[in-house]
Protein backbone atom coordinates (compact mmCIF):
# COMPACT_ATOMS: atom_id res chain seq x y z
CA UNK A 1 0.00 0.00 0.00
CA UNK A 2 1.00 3.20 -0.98
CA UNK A 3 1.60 6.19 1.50
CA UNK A 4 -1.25 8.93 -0.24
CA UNK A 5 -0.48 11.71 1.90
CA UNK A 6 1.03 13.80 -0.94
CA UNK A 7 -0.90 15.59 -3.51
CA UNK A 8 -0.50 15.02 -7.58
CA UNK A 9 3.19 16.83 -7.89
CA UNK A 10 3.28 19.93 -10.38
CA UNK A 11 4.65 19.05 -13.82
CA UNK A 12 7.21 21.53 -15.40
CA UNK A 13 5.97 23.50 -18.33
CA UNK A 14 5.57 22.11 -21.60
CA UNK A 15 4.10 21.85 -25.30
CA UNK A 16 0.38 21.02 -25.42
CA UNK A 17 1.69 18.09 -28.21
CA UNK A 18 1.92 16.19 -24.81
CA UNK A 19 -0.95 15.44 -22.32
CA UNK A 20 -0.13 15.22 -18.79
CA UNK A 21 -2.32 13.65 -16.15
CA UNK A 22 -2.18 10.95 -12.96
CA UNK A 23 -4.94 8.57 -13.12
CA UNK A 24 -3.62 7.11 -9.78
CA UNK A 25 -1.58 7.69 -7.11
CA UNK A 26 2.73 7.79 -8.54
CA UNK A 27 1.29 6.82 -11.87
CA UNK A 28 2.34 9.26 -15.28
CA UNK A 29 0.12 8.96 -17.79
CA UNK A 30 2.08 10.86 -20.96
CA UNK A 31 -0.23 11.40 -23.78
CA UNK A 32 1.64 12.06 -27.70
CA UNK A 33 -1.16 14.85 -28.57
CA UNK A 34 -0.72 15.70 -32.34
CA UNK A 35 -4.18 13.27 -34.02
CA UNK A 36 -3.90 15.03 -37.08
CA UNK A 37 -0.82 14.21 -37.74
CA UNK A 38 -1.15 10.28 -36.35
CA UNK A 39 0.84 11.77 -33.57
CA UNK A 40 4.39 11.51 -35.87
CA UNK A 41 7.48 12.30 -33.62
CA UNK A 42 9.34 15.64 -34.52
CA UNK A 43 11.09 17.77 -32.03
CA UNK A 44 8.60 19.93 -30.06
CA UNK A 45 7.07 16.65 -29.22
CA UNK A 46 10.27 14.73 -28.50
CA UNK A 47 11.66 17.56 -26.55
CA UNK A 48 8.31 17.94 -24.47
CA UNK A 49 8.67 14.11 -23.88
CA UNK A 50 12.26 14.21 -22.76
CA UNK A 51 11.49 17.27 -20.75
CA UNK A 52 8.42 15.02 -18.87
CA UNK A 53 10.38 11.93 -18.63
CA UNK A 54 13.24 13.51 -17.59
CA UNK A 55 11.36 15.14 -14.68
CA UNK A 56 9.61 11.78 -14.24
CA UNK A 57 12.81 10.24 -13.39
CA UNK A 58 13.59 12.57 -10.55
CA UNK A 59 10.16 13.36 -9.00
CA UNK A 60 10.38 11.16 -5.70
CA UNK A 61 6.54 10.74 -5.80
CA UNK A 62 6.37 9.14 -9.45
CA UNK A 63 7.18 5.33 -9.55
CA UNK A 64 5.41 4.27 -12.75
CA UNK A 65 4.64 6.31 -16.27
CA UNK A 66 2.52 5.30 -19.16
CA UNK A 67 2.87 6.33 -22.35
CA UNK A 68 0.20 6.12 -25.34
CA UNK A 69 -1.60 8.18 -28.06
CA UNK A 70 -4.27 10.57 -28.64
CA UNK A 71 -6.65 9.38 -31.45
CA UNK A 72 -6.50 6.19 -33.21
CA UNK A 73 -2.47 6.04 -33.75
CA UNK A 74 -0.04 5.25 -31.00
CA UNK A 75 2.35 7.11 -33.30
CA UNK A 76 3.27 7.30 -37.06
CA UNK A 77 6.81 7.28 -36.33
CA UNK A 78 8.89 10.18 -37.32
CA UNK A 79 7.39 12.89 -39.54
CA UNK A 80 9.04 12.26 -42.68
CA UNK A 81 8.20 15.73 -44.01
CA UNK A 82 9.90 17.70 -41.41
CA UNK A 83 12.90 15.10 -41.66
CA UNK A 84 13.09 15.03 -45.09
CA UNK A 85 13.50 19.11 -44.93
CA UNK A 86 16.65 18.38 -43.06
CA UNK A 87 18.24 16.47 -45.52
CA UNK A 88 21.68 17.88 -46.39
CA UNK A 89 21.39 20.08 -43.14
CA UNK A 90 22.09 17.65 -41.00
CA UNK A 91 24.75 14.95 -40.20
CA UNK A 92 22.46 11.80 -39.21
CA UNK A 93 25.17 9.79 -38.38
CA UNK A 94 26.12 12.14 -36.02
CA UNK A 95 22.56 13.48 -34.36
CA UNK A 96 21.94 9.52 -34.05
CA UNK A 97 25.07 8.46 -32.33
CA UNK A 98 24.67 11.91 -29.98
CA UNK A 99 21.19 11.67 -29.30
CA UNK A 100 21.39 10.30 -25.68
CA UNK A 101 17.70 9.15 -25.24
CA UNK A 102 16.74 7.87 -28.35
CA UNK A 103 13.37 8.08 -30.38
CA UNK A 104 10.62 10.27 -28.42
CA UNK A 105 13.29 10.38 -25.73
CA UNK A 106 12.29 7.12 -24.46
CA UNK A 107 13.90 4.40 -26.91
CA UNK A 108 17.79 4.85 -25.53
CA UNK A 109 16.28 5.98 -22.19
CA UNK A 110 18.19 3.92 -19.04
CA UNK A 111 15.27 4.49 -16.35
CA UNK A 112 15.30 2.73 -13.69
CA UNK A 113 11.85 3.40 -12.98
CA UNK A 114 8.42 0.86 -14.82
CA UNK A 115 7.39 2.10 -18.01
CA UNK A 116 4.07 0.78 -19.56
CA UNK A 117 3.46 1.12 -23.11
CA UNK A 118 -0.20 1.22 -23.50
CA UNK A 119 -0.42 0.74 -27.81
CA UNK A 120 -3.79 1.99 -28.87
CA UNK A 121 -3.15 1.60 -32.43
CA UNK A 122 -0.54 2.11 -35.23
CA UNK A 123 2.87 2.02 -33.97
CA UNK A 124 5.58 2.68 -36.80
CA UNK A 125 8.74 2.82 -37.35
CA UNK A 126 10.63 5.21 -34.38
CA UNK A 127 7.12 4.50 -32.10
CA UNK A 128 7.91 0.78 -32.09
CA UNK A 129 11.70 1.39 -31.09
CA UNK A 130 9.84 3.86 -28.01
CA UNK A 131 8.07 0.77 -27.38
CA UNK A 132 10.86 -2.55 -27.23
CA UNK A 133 12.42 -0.39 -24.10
CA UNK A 134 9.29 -0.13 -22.30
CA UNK A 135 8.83 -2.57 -19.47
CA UNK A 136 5.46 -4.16 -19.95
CA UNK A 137 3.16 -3.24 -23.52
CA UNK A 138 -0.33 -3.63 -23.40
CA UNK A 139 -2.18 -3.32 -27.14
CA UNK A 140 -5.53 -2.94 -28.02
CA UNK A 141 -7.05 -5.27 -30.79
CA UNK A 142 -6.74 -2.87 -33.14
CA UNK A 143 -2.57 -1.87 -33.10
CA UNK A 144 -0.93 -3.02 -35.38
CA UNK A 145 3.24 -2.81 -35.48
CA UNK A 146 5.74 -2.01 -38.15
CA UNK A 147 9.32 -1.12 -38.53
CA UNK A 148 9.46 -0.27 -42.10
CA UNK A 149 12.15 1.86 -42.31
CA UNK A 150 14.15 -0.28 -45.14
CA UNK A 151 10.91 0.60 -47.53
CA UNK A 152 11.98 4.44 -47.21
CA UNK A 153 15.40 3.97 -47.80
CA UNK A 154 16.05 5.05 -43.68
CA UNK A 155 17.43 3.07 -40.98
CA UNK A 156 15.85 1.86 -37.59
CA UNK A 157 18.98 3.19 -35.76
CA UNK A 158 17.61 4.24 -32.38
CA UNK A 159 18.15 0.87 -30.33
CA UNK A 160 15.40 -1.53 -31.76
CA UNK A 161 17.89 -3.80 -33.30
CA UNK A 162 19.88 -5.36 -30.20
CA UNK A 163 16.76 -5.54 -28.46
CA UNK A 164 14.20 -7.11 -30.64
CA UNK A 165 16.59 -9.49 -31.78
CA UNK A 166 17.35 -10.13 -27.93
CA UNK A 167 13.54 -10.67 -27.40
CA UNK A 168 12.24 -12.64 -30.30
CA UNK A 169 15.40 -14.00 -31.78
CA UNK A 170 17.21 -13.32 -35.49
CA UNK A 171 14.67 -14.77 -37.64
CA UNK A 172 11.61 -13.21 -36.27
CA UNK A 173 13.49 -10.15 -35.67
CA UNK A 174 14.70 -10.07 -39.57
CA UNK A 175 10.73 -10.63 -40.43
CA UNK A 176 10.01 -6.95 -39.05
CA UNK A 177 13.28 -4.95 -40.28
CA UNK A 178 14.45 -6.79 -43.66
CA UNK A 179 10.79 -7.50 -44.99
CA UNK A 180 9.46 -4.51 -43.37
CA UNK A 181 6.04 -6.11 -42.77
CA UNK A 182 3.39 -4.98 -40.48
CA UNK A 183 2.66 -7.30 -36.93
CA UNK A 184 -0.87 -7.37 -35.91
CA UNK A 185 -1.26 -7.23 -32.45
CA UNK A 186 -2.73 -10.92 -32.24
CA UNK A 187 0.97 -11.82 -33.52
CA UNK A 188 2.76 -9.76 -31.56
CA UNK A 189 1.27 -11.62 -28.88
CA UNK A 190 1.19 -14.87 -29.56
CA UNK A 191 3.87 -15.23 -31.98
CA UNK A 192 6.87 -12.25 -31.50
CA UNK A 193 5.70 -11.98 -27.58
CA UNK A 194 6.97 -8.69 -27.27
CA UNK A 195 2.63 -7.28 -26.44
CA UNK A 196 2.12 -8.70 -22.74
CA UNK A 197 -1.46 -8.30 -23.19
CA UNK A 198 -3.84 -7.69 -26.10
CA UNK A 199 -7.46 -6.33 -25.08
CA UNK A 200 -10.34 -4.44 -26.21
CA UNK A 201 -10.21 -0.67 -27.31
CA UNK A 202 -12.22 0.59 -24.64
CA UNK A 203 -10.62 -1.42 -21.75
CA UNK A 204 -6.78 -0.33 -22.77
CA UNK A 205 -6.05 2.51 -20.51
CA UNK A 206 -8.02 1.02 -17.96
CA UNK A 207 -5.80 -2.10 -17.97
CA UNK A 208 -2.42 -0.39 -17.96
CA UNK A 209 -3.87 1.60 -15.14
CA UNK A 210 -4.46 -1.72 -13.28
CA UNK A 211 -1.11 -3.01 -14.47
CA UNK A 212 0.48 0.32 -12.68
CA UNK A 213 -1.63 0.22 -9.67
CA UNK A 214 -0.58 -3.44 -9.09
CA UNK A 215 3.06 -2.23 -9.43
CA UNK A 216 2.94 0.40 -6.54
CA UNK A 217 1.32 -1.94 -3.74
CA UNK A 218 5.31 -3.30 -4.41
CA UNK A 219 7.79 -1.42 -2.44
CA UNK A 220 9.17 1.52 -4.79
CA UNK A 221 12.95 0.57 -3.77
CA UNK A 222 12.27 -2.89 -4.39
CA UNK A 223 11.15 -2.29 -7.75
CA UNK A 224 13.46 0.19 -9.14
CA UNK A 225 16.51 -2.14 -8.01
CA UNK A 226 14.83 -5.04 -9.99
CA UNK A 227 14.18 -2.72 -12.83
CA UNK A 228 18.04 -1.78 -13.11
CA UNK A 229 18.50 -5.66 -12.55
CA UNK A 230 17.15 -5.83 -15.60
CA UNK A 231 18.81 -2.59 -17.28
CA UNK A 232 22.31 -4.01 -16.64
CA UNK A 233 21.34 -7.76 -17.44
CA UNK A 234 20.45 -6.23 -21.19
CA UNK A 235 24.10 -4.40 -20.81
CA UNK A 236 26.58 -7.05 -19.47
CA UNK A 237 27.34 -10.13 -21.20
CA UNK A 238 27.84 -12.35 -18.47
CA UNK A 239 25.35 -13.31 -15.47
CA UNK A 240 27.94 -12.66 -12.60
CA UNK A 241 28.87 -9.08 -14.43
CA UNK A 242 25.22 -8.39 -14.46
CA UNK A 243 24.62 -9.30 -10.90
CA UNK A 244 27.43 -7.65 -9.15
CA UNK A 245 26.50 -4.28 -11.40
CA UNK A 246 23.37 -4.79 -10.02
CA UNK A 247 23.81 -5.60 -6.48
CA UNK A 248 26.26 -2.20 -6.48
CA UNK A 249 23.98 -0.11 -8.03
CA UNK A 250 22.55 3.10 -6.64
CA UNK A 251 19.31 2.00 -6.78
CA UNK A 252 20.43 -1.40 -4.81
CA UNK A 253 22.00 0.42 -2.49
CA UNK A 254 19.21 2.86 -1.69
CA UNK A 255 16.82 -0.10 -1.28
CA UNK A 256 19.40 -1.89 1.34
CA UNK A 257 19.70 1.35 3.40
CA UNK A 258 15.74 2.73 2.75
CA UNK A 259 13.30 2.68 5.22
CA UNK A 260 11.11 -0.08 2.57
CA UNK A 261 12.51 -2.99 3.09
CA UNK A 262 12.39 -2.35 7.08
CA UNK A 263 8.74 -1.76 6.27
CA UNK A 264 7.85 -4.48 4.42
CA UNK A 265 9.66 -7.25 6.90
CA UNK A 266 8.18 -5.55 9.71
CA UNK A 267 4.89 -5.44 7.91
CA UNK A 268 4.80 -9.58 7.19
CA UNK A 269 5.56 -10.29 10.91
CA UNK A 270 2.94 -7.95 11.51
CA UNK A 271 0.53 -9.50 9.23
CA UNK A 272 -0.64 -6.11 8.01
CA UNK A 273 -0.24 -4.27 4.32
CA UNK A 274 3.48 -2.45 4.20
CA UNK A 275 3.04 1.14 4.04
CA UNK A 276 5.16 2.64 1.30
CA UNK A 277 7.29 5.88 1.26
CA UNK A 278 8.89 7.88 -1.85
CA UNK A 279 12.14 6.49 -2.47
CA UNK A 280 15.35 8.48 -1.99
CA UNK A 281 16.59 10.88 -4.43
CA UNK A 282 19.66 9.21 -6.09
């Protein structure tokens, strides 16, 4: 159980291309806001998101975001046109290897904090590299995924590659970038298993709410360790180099020291709910 004596904390300014709101207690729901434009990434939305998820990742009070999409798109991927103007005008190579977050500022992003994709339809290109670094992905029956950069002569250079192949393995991996094709979210399910859960339209947000709730009865410490468990076991290529990264993390560390894990021991011999407090800042 969560301690609820703090009110919703004050986001910083930003662009109305992002929707801000807290359907719960320490849950982020971030909302890509351009319909018109099938919510397509291009930089006042990508700097509002880093700007949100940056201040998501030191708010104390915050322990879970979700991310999804106004309208019918999750998001187009990039918006070609506005790329496409900076053809010549820009070294690629260059903005790619230097831009420190990725995609949307999420798909390079090392949080150690739970991020739920919640996919409530189209996700292209850049949007599914957002996506494969999110912790859990629910989808609605209607989403449908695609990394078809290879069709538009572009590359999907932003951190998908390591990690679908890591999830799904070469050959299904190669089915989305070499062919290009488009994943319903049946088969992302079922066959690539990178969607957790597929459900209707109208019970999506509802769902990853759930799926957040359900994450902050756990102790905040406790989870944010595990998460960069999981960071550094995608970064290290050996168990023991993963585990001892781990185990001296800051976020380990905090937990051993905290005041959570005293609560939640004390709590079971008790036989009562633990009563949660914002983690340390870092």
């Amino acid at each position: 159980m969560a301690d609820k004596s703090a009110s919703n904390p004050t986001p910083p300014a930003h662009t109305d291309e992002v929707k801000v709101s807290f359907p719960e207690e320490h849950v982020l729901l971030l909302t890509m806001n351009r319909p018109k434009h099938l919510n397509a990434m291009w930089h006042t939305m990508e700097d509002g998101l880093g700007l949100l998820l940056n201040w998501f990742e030191e708010e104390p009070s915050l322990w879970v975001a979700i991310i999804t999409g106004e309208g019918q798109v999750f998001c187009a991927g990039a918006d070609l046109r506005a790329w496409g103007a900076q053809q010549g005008s820009v070294d690629q190579q260059a903005r790619y290897a230097s831009t420190f977050n990725g995609f949307g500022s999420l798909s390079r992003r090392s949080s150690s904090k739970p991020i739920i994709a919640a996919v409530n339809g189209g996700a292209f290109g850049g949007a599914v590299e957002m996506i494969f670094n999110c912790d859990l992905v629910i989808a609605s029956e209607n989403a449908v995924f695609a990394l078809p950069e290879v069709k538009r002569g572009v590359i999907a250079a932003q951190g998908v590659i390591p990690r679908i192949k890591a999830a799904v393995g070469h050959q299904l991996a190669s089915e989305m970038l070499l062919l290009g094709r488009t994943v319903s979210a049946a088969e992302a399910y079922q066959r690539f298993g990178f969607v957790n859960l597929v459900v209707p339209r109208e019970q999506l947000l509802p769902t990853a709410v759930q799926w957040a709730r359900q994450i902050t009865q756990n102790s905040p410490d406790a989870v944010q360790s595990t998460k960069r468990g999981l960071v550094e076991a995608a970064k290290h290529g050996n168990v023991e180099q993963a585990t001892l990264a781990h185990v001296w993390s800051p976020e380990s560390r905090r937990s051993y020291r905290g005041e959570n894990m005293i609560e939640g021991l004390k709590a079971f011999q008790e036989k009562r709910k633990p009563v949660w407090r914002n983690p340390a800042k870092l």
